[in-house]
Protein backbone atom coordinates (compact mmCIF):
# COMPACT_ATOMS: atom_id res chain seq x y z
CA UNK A 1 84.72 73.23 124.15
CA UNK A 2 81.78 71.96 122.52
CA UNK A 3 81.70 70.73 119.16
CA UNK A 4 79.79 73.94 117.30
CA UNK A 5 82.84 75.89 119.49
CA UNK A 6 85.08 74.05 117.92
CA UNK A 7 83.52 74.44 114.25
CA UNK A 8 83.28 77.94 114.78
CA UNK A 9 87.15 78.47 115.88
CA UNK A 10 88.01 76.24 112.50
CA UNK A 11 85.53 79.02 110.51
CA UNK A 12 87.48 81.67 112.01
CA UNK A 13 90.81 80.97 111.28
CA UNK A 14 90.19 79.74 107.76
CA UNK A 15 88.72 82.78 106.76
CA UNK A 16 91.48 84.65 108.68
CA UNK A 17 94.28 82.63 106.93
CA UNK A 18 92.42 82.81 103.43
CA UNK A 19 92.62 86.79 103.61
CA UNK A 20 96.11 86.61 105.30
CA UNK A 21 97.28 85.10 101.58
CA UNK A 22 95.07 87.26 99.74
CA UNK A 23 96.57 90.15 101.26
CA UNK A 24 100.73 88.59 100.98
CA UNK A 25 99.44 87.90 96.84
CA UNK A 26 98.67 91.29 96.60
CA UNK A 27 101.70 93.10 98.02
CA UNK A 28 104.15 90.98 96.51
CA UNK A 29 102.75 91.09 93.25
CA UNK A 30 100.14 89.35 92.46
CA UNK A 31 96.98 91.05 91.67
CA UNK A 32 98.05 94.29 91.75
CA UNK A 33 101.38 94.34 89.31
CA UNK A 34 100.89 96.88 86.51
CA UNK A 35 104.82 97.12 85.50
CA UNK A 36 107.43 95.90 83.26
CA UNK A 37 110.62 96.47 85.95
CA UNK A 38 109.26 99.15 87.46
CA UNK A 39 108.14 101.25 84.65
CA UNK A 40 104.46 102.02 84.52
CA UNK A 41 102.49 104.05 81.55
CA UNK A 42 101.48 107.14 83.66
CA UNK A 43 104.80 107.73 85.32
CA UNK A 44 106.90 111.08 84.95
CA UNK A 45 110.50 111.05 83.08
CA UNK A 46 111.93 112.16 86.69
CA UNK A 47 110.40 109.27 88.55
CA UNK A 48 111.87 106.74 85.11
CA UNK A 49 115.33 108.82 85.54
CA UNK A 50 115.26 108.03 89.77
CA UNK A 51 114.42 104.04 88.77
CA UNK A 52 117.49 104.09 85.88
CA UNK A 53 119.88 105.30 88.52
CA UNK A 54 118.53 103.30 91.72
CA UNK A 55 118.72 100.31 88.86
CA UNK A 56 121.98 101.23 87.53
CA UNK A 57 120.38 100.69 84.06
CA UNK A 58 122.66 102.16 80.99
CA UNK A 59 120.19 104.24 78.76
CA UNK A 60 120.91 105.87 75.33
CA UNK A 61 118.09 108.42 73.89
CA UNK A 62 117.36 106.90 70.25
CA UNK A 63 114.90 109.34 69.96
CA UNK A 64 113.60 112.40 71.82
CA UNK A 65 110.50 110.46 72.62
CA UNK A 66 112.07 107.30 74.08
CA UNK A 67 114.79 105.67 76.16
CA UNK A 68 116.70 102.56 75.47
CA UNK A 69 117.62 100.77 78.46
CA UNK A 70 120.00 98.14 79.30
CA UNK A 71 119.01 96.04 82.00
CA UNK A 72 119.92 92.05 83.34
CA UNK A 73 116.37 91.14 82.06
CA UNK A 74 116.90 92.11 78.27
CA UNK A 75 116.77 95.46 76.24
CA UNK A 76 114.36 97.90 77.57
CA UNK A 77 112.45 100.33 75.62
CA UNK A 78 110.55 103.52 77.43
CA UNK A 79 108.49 105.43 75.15
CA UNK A 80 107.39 109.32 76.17
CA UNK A 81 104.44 111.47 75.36
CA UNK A 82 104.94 115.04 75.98
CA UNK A 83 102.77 117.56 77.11
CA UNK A 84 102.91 121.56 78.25
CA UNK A 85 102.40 119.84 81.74
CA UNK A 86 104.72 117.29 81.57
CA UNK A 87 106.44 113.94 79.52
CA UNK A 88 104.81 110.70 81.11
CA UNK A 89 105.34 107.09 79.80
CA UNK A 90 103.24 105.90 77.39
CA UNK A 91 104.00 102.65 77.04
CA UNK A 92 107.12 100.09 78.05
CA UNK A 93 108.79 97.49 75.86
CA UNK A 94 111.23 94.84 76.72
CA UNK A 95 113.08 92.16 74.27
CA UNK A 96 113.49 89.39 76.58
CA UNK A 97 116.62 87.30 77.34
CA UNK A 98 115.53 83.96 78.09
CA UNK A 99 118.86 81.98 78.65
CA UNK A 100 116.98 78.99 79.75
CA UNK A 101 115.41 78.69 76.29
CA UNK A 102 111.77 78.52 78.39
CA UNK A 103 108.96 78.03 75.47
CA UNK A 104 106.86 80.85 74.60
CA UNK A 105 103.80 79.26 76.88
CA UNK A 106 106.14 78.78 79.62
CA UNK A 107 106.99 82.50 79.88
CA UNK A 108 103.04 83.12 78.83
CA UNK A 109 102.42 81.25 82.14
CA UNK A 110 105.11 82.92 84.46
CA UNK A 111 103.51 86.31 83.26
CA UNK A 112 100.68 84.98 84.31
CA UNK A 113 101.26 83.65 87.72
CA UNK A 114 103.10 87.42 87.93
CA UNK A 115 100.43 89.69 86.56
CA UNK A 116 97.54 87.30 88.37
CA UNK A 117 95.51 86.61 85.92
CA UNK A 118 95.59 84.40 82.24
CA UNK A 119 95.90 85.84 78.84
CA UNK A 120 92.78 87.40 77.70
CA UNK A 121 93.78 86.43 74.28
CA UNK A 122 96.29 83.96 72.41
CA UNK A 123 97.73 82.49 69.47
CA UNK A 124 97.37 84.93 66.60
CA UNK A 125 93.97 86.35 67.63
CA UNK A 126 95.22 89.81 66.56
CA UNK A 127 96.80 90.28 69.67
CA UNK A 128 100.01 91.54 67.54
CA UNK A 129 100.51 93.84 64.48
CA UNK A 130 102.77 90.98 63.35
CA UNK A 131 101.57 88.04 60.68
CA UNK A 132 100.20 85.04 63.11
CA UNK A 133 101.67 82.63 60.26
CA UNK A 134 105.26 84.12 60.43
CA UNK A 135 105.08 84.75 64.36
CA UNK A 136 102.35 82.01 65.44
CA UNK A 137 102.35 82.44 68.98
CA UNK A 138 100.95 85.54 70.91
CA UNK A 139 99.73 85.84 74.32
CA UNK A 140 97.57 89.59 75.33
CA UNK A 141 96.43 90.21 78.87
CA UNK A 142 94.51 92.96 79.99
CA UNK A 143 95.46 94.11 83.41
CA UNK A 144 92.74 95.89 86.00
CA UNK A 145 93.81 99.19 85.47
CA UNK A 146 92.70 99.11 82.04
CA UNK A 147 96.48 99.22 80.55
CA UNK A 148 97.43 96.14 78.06
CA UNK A 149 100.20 93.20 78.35
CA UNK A 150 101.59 91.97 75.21
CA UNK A 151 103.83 88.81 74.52
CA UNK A 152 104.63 88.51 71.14
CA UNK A 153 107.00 85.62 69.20
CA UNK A 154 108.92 88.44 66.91
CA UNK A 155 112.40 87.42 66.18
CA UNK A 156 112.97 87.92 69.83
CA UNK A 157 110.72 87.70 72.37
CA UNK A 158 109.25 90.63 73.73
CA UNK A 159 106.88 91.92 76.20
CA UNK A 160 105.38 95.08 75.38
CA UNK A 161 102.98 97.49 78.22
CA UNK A 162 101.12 100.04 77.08
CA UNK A 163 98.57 103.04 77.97
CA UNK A 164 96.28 102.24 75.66
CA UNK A 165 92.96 101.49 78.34
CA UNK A 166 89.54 99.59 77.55
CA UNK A 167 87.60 98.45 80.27
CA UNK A 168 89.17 97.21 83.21
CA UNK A 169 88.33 93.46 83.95
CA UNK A 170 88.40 92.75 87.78
């Protein structure tokens, strides 16, 4: 084998390897993740009730509009809009349990590394309705489908998905 032969082969299976990861990122959640456990803005209230059972989540209706979940990742919230076609998620909130008392940038960075991409925004940037002086931390990402990832420090953590779309950043 001569030595351009042997460059070549190297070429090959570098660029081989490099889309073998990209492709392994991408189906096990990297780029592509748009949920908060499974829940997505868009989905039906038959396709959420098939995920509660398949889950074993315990749900209680607080309001027609919504569903309060209990799941082992902390206190889900599902919120519905109806329509004369049919009731779709809007939007997905979850207070987090976070028994390893992780910092708020620590989960900001496992989001992160799960979701595939950094925060867009941070600290108080008006990423949350809440006062940046009584809540000073905030993290906002906006995912490629347009739909928008919020961490906020409220007296809980919590991690709020909704449908509300701008552009979609690659």
């Amino acid at each position: 084998m001569t030595s351009t032969q042997g460059k070549l082969t190297v070429a090959i299976v570098a660029v081989i390897g490099i889309g073998a990861l990209f492709v392994l990122k991408s189906i096990y959640g990297g780029f592509n993740k748009h949920d908060v456990l499974g829940v997505v803005p868009g989905m039906t209230e038959n396709q959420v009730q098939g995920l509660i059972k398949n889950r074993k989540w315990v749900c209680q209706p607080p309001a027609d509009d919504s569903l309060d979940c209990k799941t082992g990742a902390g206190q889900l919230l599902i919120g519905f809009v109806k329509t004369a076609q049919s009731t779709t998620v809007n939007g997905v909130q979850i207070r987090l349990r976070n028994p390893e008392n992780l910092t708020m940038s620590e989960i900001a960075k496992s989001i992160s590394e799960q979701y595939g991409r950094a925060p867009d925004g941070t600290k108080g940037d008006g990423a949350s309705k809440e006062s940046s002086k009584d809540y000073p931390e905030n993290y906002r990402w906006q995912l490629s489908n347009g739909h928008r990832l919020t961490l906020e420090a409220r007296p809980q953590m919590t991690l709020t998905l909704d449908a509300k779309t701008s552009a979609a950043k690659p």
